[in-house]
Protein backbone atom coordinates (compact mmCIF):
# COMPACT_ATOMS: atom_id res chain seq x y z
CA UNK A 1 -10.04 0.65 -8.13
CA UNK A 2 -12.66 0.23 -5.41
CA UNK A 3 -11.81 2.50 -2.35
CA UNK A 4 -13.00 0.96 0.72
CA UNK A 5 -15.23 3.37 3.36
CA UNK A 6 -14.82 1.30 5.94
CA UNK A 7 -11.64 0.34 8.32
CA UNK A 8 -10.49 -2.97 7.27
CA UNK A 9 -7.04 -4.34 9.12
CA UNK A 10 -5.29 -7.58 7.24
CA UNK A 11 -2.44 -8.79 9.49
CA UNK A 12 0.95 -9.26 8.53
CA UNK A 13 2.25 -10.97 6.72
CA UNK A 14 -0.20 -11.05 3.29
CA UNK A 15 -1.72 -14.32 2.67
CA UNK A 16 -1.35 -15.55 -0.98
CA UNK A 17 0.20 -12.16 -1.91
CA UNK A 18 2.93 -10.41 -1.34
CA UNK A 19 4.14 -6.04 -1.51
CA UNK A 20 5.11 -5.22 -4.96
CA UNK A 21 5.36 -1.74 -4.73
CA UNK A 22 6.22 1.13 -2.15
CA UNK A 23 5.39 4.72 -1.83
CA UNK A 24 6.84 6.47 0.94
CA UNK A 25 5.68 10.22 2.20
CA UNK A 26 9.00 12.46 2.35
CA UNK A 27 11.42 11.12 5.51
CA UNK A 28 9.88 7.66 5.02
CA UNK A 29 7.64 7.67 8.28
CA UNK A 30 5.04 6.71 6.36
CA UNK A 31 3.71 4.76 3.36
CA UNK A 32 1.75 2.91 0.71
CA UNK A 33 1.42 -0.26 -0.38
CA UNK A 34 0.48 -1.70 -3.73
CA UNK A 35 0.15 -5.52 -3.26
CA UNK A 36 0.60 -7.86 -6.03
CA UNK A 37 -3.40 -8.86 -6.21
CA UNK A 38 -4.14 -5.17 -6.57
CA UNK A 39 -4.69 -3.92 -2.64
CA UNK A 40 -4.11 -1.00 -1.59
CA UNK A 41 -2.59 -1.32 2.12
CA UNK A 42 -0.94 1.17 4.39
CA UNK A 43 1.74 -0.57 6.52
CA UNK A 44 1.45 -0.45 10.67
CA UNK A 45 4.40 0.25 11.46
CA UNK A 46 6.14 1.30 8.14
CA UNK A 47 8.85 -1.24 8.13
CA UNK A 48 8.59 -4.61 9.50
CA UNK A 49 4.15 -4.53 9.16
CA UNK A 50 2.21 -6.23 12.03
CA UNK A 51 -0.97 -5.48 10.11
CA UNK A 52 -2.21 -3.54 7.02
CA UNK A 53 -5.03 -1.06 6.67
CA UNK A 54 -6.87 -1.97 3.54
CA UNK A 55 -7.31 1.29 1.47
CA UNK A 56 -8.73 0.14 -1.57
CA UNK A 57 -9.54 -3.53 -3.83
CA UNK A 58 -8.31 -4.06 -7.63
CA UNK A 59 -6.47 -1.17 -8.28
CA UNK A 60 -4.06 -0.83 -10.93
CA UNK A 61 -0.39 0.58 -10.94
CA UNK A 62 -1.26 3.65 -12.69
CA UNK A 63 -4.38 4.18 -9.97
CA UNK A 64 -2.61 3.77 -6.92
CA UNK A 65 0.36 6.20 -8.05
CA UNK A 66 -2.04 8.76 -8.64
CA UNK A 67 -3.41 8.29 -5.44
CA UNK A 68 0.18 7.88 -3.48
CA UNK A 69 0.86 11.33 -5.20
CA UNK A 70 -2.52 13.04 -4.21
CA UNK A 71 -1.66 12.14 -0.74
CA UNK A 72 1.59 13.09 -0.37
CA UNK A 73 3.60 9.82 -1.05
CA UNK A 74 5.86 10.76 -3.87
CA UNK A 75 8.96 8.27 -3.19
CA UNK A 76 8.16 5.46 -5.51
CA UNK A 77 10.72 1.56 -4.52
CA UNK A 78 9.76 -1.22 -6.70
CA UNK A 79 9.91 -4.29 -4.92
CA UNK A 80 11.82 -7.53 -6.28
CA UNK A 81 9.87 -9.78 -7.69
């Protein structure tokens, strides 16, 4: 997983991807995205996104939980497919 320093904004919807997974912090005001190309995206706003803040590149399931966890998103919703 490569976390990006930078602010990088995506708009909505994803081009040539799509959400595949959803963390949401508790009350669902906020929350994480794991994309199905491996981005890391926080939604703005949380449900219908205008644009996405790009969090990090390439990062697998099991690296973007532990990061939704260490930030306070514990509500896991797979996506269907």
């Amino acid at each position: 997983m490569k976390e990006l320093d930078q602010l990088v904004v995506t708009v909505s919807p994803l081009k040539h991807d799509l959400e595949r997974r959803r963390w949401y912090a508790h009350g669902g005001e906020a929350c994480l995205v794991l994309s199905r190309r491996g981005r890391l995206l926080e939604p703005f706003p949380t449900y219908g996104p205008k644009a996405y803040r790009v969090l990090a590149l390439r990062a697998s399931f099991a690296e973007a939980n532990q990061y939704a966890l260490g930030h306070g998103f514990s509500h896991l919703r797979e996506l269907p497919n």
